[in-house]
N, C-alpha and C. Protein backbone atom coordinates (compact mmCIF):
# COMPACT_ATOMS: atom_id res chain seq x y z
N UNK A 1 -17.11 -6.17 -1.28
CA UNK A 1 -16.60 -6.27 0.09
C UNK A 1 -16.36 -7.71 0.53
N UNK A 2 -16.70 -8.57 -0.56
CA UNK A 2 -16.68 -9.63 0.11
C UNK A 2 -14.80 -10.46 -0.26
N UNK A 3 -14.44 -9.34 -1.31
CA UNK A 3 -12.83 -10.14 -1.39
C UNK A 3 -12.02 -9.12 -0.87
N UNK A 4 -10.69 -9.35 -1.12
CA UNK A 4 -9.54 -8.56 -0.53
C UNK A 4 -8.69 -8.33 -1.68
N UNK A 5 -8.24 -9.40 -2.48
CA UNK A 5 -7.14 -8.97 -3.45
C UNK A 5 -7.68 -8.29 -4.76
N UNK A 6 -7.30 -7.40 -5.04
CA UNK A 6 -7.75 -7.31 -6.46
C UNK A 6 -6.33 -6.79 -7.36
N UNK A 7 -6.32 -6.52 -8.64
CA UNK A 7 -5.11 -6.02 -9.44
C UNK A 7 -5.64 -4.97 -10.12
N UNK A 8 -4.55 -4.56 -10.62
CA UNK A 8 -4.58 -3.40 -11.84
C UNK A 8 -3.51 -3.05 -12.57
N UNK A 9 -3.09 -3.06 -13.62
CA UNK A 9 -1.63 -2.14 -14.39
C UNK A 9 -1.86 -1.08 -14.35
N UNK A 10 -2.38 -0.45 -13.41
CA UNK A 10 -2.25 1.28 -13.46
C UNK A 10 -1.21 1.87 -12.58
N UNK A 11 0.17 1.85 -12.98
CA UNK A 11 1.27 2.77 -12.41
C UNK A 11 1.40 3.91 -11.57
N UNK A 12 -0.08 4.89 -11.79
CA UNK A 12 0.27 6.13 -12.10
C UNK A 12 0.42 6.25 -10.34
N UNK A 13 1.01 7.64 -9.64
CA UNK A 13 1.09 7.91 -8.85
C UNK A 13 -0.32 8.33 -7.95
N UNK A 14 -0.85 8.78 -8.85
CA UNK A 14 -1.94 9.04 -8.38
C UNK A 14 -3.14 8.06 -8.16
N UNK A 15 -3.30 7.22 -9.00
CA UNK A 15 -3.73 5.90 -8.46
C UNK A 15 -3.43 5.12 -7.48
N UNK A 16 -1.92 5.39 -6.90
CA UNK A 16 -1.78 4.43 -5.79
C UNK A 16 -2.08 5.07 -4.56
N UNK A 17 -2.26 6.81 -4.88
CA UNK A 17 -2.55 7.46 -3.75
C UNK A 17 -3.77 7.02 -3.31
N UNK A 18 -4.67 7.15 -3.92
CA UNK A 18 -5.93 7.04 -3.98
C UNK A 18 -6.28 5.59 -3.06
N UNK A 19 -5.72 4.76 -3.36
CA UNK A 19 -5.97 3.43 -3.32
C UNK A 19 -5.30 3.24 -1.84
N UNK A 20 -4.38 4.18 -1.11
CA UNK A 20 -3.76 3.98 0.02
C UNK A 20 -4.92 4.94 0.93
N UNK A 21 -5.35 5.99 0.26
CA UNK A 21 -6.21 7.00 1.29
C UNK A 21 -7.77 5.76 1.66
N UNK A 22 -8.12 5.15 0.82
CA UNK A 22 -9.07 4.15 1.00
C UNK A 22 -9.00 2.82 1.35
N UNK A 23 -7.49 2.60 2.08
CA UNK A 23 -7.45 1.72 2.77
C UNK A 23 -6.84 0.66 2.43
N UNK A 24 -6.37 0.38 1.09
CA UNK A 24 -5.58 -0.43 0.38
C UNK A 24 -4.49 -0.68 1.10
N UNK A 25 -3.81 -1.55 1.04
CA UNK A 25 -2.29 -1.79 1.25
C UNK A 25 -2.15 -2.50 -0.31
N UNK A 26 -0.94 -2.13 -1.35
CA UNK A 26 -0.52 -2.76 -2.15
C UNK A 26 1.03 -2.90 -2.35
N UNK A 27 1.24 -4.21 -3.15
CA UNK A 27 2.11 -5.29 -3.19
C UNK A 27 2.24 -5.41 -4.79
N UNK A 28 2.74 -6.91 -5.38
CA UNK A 28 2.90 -7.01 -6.65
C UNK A 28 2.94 -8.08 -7.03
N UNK A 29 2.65 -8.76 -8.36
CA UNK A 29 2.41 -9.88 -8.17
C UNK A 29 2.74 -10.49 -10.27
N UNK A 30 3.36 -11.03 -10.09
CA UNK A 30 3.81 -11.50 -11.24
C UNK A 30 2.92 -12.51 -12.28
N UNK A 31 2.61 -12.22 -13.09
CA UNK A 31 1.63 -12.75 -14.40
C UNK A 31 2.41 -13.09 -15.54
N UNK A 32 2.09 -13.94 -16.33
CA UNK A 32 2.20 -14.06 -17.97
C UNK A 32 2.30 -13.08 -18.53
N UNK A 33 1.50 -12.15 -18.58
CA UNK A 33 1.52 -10.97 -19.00
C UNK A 33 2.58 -9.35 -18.29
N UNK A 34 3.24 -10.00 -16.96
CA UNK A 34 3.92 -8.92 -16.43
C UNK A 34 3.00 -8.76 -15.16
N UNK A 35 4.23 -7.48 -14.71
CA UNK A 35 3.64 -7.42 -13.41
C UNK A 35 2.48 -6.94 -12.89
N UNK A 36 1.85 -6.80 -12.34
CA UNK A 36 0.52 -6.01 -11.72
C UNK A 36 0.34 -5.69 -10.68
N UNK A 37 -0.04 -4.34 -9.93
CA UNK A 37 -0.37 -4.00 -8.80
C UNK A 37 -1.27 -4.90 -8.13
N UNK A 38 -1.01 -5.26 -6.96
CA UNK A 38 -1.54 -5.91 -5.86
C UNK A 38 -2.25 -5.28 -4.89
N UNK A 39 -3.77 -4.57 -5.01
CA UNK A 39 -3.78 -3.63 -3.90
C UNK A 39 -4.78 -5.06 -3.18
N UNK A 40 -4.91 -4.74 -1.62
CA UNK A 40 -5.29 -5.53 -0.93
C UNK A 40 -6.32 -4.78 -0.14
N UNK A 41 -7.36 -5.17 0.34
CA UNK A 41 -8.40 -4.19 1.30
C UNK A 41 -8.42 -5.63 2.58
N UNK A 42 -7.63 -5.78 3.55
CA UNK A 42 -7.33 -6.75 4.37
C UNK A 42 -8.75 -7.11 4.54
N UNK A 43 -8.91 -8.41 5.25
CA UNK A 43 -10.27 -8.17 5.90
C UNK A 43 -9.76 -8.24 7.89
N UNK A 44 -8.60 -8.21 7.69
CA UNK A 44 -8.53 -7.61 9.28
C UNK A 44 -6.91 -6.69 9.46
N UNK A 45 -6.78 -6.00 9.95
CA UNK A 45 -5.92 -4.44 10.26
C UNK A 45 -5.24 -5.06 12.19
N UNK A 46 -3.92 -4.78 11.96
CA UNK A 46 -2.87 -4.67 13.05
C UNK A 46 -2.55 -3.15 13.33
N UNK A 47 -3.54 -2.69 14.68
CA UNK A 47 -3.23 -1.28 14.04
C UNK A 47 -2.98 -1.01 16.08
N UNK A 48 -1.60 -0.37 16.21
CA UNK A 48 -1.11 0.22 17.22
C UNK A 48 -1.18 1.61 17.76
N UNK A 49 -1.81 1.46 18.94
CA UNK A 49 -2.36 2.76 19.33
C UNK A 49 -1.36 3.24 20.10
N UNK A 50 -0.48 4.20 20.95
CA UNK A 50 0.98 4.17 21.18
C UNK A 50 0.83 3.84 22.64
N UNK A 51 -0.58 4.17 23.52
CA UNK A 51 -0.26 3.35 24.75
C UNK A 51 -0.33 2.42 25.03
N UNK A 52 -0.58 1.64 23.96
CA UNK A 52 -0.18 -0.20 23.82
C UNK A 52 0.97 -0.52 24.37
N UNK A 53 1.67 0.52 23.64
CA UNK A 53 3.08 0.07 23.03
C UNK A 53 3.64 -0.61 24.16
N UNK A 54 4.57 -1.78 23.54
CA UNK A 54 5.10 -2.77 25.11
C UNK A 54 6.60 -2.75 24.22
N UNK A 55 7.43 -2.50 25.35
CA UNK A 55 8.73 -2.58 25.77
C UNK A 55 9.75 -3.16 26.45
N UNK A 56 9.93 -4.15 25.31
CA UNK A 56 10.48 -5.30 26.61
C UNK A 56 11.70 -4.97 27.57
N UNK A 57 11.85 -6.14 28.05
CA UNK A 57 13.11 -5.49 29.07
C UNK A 57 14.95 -5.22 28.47
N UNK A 58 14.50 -6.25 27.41
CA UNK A 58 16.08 -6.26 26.19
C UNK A 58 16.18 -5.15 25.46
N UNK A 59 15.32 -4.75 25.14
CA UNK A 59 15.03 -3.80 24.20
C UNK A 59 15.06 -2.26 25.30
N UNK A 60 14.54 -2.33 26.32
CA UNK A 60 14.91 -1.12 27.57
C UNK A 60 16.27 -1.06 27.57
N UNK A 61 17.19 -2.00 28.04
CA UNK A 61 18.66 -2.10 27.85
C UNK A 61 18.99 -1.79 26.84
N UNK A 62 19.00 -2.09 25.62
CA UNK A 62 19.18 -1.16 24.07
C UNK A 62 19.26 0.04 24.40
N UNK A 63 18.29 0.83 24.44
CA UNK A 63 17.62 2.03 24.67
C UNK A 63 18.94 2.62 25.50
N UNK A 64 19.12 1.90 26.72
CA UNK A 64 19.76 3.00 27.79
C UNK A 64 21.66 2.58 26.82
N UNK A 65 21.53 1.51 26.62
CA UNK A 65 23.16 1.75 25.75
C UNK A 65 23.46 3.26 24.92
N UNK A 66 22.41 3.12 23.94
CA UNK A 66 22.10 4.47 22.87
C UNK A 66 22.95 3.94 22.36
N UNK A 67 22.96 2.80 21.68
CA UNK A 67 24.34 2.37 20.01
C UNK A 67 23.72 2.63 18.81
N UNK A 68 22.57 2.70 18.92
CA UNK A 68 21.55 2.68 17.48
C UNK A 68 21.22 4.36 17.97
N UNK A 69 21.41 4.89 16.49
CA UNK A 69 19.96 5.95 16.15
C UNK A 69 19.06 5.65 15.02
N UNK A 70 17.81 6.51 15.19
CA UNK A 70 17.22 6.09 14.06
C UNK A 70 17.14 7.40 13.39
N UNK A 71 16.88 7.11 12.05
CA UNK A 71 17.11 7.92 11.08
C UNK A 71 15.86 7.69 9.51
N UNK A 72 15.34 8.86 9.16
CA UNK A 72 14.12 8.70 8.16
C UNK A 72 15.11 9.80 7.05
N UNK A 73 14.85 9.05 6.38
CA UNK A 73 15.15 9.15 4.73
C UNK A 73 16.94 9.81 4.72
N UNK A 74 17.57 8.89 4.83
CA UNK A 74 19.03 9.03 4.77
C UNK A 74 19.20 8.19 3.48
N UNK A 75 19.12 7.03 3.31
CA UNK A 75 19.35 5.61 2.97
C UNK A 75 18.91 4.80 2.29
N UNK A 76 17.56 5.50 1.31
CA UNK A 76 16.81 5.43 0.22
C UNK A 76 17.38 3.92 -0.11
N UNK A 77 18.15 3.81 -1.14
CA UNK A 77 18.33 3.11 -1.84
C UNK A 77 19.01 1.75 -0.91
N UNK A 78 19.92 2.49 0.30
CA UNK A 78 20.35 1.03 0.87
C UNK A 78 19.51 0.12 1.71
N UNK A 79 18.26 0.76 1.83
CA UNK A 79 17.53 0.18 1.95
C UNK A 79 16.81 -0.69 1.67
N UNK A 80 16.27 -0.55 0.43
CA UNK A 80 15.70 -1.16 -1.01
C UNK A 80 16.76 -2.21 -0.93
N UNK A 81 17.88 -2.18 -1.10
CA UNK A 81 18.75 -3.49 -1.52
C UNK A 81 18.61 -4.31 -0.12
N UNK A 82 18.70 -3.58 1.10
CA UNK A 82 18.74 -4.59 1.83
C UNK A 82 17.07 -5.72 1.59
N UNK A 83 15.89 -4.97 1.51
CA UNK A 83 14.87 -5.70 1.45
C UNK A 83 15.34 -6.76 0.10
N UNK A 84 15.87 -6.97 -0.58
CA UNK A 84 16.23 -7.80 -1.59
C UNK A 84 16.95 -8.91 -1.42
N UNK A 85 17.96 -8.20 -0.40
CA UNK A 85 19.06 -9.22 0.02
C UNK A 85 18.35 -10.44 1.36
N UNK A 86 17.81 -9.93 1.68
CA UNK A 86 16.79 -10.71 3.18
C UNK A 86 15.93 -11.22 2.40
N UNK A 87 14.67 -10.57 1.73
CA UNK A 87 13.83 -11.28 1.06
C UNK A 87 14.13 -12.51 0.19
N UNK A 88 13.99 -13.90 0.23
CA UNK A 88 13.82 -14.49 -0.88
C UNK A 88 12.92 -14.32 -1.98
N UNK A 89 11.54 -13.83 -1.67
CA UNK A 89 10.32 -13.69 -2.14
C UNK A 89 10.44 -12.28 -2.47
N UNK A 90 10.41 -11.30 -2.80
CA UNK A 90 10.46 -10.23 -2.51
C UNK A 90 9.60 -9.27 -3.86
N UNK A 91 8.74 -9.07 -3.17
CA UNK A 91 7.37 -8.53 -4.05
C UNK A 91 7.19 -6.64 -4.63
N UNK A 92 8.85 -6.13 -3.87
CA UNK A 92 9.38 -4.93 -4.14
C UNK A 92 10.22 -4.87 -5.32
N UNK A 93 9.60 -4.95 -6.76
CA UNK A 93 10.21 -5.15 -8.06
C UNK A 93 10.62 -3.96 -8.44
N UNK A 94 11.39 -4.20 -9.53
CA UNK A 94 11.57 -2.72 -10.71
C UNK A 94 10.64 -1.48 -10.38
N UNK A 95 9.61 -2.04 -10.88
CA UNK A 95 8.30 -0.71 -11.71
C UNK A 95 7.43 -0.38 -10.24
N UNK A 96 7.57 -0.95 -8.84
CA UNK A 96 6.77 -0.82 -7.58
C UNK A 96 7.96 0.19 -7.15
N UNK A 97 9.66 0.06 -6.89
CA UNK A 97 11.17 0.45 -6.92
C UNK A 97 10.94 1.91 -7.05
N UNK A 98 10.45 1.72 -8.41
CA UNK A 98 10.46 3.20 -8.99
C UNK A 98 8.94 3.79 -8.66
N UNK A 99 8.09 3.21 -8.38
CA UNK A 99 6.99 3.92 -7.91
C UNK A 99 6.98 4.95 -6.95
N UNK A 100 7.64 3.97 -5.87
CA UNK A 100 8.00 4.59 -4.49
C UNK A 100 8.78 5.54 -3.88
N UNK A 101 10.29 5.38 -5.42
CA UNK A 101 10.75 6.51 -5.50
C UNK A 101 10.29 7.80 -5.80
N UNK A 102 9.66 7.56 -6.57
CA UNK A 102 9.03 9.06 -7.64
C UNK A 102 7.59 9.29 -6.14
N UNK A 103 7.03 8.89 -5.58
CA UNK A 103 6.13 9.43 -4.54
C UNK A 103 6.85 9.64 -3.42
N UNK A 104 8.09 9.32 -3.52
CA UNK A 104 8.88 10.07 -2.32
C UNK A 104 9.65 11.09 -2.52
N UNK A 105 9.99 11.59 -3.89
CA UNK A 105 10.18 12.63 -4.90
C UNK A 105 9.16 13.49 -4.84
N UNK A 106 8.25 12.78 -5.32
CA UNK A 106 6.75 14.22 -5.41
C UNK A 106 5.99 14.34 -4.57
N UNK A 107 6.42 14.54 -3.10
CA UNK A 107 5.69 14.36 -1.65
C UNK A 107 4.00 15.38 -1.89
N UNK A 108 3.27 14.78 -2.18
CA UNK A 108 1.66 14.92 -2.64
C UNK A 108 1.01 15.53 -1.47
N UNK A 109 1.59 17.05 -1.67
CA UNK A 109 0.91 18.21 -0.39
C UNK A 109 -0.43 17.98 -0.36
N UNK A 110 -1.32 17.50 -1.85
CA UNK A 110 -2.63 18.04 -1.40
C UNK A 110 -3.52 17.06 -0.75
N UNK A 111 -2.73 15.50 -0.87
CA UNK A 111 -3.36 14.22 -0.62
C UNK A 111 -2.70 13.78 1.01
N UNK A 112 -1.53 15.26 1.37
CA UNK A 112 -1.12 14.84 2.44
C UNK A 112 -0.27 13.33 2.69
N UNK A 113 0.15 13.00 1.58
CA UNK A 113 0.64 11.63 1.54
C UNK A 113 2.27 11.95 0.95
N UNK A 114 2.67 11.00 1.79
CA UNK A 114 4.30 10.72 2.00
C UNK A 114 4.74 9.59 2.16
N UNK A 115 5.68 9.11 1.04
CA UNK A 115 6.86 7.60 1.31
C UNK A 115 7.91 7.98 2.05
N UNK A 116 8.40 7.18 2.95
CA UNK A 116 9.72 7.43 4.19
C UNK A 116 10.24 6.07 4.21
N UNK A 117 11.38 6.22 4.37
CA UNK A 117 12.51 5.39 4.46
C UNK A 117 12.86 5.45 6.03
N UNK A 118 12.55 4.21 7.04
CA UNK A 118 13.15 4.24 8.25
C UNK A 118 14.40 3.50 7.70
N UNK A 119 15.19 4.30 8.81
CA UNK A 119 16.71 3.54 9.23
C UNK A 119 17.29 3.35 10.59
N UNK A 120 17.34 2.14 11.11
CA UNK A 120 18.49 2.05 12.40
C UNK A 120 19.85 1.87 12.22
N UNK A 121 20.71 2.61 12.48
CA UNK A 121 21.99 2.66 12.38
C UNK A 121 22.78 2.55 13.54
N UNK A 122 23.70 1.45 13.38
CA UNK A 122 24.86 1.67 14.51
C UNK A 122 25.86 2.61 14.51
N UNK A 123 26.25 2.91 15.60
CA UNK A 123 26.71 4.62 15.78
C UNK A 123 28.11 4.12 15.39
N UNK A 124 28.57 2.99 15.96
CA UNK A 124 30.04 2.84 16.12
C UNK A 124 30.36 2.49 14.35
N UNK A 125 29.87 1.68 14.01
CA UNK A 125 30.11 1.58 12.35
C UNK A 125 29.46 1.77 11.14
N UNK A 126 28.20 2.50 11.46
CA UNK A 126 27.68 2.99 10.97
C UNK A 126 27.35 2.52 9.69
N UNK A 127 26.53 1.23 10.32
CA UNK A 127 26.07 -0.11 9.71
C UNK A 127 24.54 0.00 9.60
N UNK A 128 23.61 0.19 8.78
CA UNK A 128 22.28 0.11 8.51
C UNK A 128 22.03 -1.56 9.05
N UNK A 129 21.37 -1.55 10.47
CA UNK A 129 21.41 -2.90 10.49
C UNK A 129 19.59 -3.22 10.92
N UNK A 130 18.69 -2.02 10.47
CA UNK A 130 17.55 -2.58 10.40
C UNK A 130 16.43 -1.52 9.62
N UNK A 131 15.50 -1.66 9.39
CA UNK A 131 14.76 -0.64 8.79
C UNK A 131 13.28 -0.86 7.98
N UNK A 132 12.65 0.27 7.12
CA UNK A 132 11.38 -0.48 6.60
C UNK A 132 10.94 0.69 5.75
N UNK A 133 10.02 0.37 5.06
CA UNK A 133 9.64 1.53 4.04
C UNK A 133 7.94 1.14 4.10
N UNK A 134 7.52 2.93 4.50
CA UNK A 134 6.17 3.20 4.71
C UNK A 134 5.51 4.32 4.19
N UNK A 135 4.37 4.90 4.40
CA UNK A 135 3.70 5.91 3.70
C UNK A 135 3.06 6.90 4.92
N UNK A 136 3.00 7.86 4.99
CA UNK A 136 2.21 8.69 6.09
C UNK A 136 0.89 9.16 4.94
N UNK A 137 -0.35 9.21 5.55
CA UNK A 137 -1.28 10.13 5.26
C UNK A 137 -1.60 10.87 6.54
N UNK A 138 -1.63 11.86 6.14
CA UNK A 138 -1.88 12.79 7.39
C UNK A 138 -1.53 12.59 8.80
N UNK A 139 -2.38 12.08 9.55
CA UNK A 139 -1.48 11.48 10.96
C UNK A 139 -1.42 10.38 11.23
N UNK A 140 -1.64 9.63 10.36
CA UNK A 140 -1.30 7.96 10.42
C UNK A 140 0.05 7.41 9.26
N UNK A 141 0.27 6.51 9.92
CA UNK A 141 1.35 6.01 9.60
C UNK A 141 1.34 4.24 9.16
N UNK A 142 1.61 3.77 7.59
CA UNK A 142 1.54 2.42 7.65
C UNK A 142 2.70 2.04 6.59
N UNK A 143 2.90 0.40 7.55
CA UNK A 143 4.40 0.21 6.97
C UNK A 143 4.00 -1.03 5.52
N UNK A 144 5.03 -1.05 5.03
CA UNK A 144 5.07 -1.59 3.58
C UNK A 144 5.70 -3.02 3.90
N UNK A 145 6.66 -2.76 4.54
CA UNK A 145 8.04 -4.07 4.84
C UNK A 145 9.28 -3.48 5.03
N UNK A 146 9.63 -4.53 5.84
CA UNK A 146 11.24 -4.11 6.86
C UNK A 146 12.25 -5.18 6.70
N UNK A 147 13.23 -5.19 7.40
CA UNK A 147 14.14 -5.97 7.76
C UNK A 147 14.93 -5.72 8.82
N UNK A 148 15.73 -6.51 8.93
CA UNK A 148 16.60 -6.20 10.08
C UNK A 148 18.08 -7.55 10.23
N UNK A 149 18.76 -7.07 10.34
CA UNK A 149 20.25 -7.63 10.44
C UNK A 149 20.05 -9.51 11.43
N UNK A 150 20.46 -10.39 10.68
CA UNK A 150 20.29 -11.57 11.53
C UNK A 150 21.48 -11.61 12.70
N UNK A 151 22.53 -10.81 12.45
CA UNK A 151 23.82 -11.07 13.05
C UNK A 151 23.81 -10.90 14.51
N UNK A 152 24.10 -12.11 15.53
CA UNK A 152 24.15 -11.94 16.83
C UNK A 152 24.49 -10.81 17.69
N UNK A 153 25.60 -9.47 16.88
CA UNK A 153 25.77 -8.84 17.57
C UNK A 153 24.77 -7.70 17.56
N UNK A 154 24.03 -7.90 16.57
CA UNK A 154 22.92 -7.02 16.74
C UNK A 154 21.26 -7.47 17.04
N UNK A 155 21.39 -8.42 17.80
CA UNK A 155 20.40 -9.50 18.08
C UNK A 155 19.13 -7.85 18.84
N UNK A 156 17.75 -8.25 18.13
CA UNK A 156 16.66 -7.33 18.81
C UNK A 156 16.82 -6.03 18.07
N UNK A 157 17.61 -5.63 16.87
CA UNK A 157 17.92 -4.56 16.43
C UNK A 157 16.61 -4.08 15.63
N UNK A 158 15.79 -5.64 15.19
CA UNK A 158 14.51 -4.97 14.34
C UNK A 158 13.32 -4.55 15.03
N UNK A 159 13.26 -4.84 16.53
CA UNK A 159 12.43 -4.68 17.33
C UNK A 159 12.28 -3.49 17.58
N UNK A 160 13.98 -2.75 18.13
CA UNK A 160 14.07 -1.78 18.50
C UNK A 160 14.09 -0.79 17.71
N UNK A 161 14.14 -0.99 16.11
CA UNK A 161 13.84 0.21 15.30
C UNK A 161 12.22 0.29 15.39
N UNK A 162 11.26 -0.96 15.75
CA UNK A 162 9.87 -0.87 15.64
C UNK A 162 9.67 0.25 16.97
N UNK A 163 10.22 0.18 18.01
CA UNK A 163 9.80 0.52 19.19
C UNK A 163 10.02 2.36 19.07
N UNK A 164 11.47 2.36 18.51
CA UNK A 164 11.76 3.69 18.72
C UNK A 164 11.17 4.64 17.19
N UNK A 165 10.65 3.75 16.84
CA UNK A 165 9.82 4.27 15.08
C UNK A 165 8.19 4.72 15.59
N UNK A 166 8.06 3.67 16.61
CA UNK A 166 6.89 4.23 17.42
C UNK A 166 6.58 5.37 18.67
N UNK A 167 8.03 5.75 19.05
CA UNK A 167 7.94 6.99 20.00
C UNK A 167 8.45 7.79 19.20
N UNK A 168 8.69 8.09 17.89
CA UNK A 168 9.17 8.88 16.93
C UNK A 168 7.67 9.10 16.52
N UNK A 169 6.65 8.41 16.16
CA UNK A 169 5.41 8.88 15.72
C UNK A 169 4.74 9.39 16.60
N UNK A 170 4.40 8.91 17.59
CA UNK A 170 3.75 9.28 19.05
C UNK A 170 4.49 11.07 19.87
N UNK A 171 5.77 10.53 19.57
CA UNK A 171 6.45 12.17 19.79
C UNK A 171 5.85 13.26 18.89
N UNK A 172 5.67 12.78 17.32
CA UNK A 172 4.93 13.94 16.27
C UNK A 172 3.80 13.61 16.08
N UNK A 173 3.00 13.06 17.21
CA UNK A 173 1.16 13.80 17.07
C UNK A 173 0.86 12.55 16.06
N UNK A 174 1.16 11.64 15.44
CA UNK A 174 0.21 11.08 15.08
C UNK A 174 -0.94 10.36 15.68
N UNK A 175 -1.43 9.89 15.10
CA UNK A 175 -2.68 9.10 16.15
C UNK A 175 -2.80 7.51 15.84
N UNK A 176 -2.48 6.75 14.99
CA UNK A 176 -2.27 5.20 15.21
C UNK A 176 -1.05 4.74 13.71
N UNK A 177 -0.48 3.55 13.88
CA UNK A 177 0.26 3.28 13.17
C UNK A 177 -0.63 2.05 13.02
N UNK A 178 -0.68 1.69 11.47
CA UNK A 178 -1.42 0.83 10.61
C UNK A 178 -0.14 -0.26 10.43
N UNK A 179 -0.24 -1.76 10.77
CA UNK A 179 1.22 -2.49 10.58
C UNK A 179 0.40 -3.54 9.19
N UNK A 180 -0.73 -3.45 9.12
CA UNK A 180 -1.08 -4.27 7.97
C UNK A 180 -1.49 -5.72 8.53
N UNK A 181 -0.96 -6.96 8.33
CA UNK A 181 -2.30 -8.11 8.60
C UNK A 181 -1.62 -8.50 10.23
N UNK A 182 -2.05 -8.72 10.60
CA UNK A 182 -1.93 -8.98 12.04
C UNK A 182 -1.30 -10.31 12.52
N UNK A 183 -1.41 -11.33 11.74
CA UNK A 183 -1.22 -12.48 12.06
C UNK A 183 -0.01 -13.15 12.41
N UNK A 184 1.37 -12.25 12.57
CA UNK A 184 2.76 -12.13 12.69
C UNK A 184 2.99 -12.00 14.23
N UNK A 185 3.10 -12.92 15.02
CA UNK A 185 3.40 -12.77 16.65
C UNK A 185 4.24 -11.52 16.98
N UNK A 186 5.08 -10.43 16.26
CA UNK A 186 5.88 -10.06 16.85
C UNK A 186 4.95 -8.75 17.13
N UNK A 187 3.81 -8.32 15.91
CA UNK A 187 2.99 -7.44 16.31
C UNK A 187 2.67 -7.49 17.25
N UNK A 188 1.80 -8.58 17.56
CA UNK A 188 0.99 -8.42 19.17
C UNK A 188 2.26 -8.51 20.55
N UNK A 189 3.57 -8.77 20.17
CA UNK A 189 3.69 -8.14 21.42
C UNK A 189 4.16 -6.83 21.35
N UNK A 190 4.18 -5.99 20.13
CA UNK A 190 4.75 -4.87 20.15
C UNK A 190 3.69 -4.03 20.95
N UNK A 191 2.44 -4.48 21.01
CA UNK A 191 0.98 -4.28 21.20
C UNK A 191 0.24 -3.35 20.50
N UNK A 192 0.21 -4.02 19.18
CA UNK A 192 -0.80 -3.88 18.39
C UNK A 192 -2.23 -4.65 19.00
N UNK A 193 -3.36 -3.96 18.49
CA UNK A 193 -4.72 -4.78 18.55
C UNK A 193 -5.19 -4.86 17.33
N UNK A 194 -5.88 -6.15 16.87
CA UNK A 194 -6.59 -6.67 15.44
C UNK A 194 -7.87 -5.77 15.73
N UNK A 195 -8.27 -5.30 14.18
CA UNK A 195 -9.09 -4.38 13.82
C UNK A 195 -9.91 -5.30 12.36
N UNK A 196 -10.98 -5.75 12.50
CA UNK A 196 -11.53 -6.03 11.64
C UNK A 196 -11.84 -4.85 10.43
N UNK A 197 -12.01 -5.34 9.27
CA UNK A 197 -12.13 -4.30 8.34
C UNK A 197 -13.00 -3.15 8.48
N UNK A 198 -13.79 -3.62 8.94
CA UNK A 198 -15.22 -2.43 9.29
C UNK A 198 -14.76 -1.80 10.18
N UNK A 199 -14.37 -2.27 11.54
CA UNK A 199 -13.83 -1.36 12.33
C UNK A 199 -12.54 -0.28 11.94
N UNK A 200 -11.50 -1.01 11.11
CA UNK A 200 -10.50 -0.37 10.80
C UNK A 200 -10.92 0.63 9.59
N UNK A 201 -11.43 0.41 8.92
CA UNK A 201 -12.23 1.47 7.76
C UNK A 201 -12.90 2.79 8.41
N UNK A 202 -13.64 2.44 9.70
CA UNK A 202 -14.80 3.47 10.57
C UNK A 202 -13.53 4.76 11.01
N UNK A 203 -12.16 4.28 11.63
CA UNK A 203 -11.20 5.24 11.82
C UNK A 203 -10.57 5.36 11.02
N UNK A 204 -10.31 4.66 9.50
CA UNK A 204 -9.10 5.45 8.63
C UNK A 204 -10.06 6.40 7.90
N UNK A 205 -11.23 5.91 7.12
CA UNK A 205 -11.74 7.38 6.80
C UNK A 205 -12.18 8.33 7.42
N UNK A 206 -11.89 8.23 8.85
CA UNK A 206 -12.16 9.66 9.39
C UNK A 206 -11.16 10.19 9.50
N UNK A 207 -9.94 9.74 9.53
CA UNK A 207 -8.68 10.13 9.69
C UNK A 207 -8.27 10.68 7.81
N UNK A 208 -9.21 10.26 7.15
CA UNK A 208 -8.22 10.29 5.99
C UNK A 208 -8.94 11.41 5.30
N UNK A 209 -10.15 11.16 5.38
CA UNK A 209 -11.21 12.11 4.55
C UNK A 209 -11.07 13.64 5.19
N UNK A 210 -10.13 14.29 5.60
CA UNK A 210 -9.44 15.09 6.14
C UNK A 210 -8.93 15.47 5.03
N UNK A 211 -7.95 14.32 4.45
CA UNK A 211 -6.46 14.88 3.86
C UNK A 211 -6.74 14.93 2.57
């Protein structure tokens, strides 16, 4: 308990389940030897409860336009490329690619665990101009990594897929969305609250040891 990162070459699907129901978030990380799973046990959790949730006033104006919808699992793959094309760094390789595919392929009834593809789309051109790829266990929800369009005319577009990704969960009964390390300003004003590990562990295995 006293580190956070650890590795493994174990691929299998079922290993990463495992490793997400106990709190892991994993990533990837390049060696001499090839790649290796990155699972992480944070030692502090960004985790949004939905009457946090803050709504700014730009993002209210969005809303009442209605140019964007959002959309879960349309866009698989144009998604994936966009995280490639934004990322310089980008820790979503080949063999993680295909991980995520094949667990969003074999949606794991008995572990209650699911990969989803968010998408914001503009209505008029029907432009993927923001989005993110995450996992549900049972009624929680945690994200992997997103993006979102730099282009002025869609200025606030990644906000507003966060906002309306969050009354999309809150509309279906979940009970908190997990955003992973906290230390990113845009969380706290989405209003997330920091959850130290112990604390954040005390509610995911009660939430998880369910599923």
């Amino acid at each position: 308990m006293q580190n956070s990162y650890y590795w493994s070459d174990d691929w299998s699907e079922e290993f990463y389940i495992e490793l997400a129901k106990a709190g892991f978030i994993s990533t990837t990380y390049d060696t001499l030897d090839g790649l290796v799973l990155l699972p992480e046990l944070q030692y502090d959790y960004a985790v949004l409860d939905f009457e946090n949730l803050h709504i700014s006033n730009k993002v209210k104006k969005l809303i009442g336009k209605n140019d964007y919808k959002l959309c879960i699992n349309t866009r698989l793959n144009e998604v994936i490329d966009k995280f490639s094309a934004q990322h310089k760094y980008n820790w979503l390789k080949e063999e993680y690619i295909e991980l995520i595919k094949n667990l969003h392929i074999n949606y794991d009834k008995k572990n209650d665990f699911k990969i989803i593809f968010v998408e914001l789309i503009c209505k008029d051109s029907d432009e993927l101009v923001a989005g993110e790829v995450g996992y549900i266990i049972g009624k929680s929800y945690t994200s992997l990594s997103g993006f979102s369009s730099k282009e002025k005319k869609h200025s606030s577009c990644g906000t507003l897929q966060l906002v309306l990704l969050a009354k999309y969960l809150e509309d279906n009964d979940f009970e908190f969305w997990n955003l992973g390390h906290p230390h990113m300003e845009y969380k706290n004003r989405l209003g997330c609250k920091t959850h130290t590990r112990s604390e954040f562990l005390k509610r995911w295995n009660k939430l998880t040891d369910i599923c």
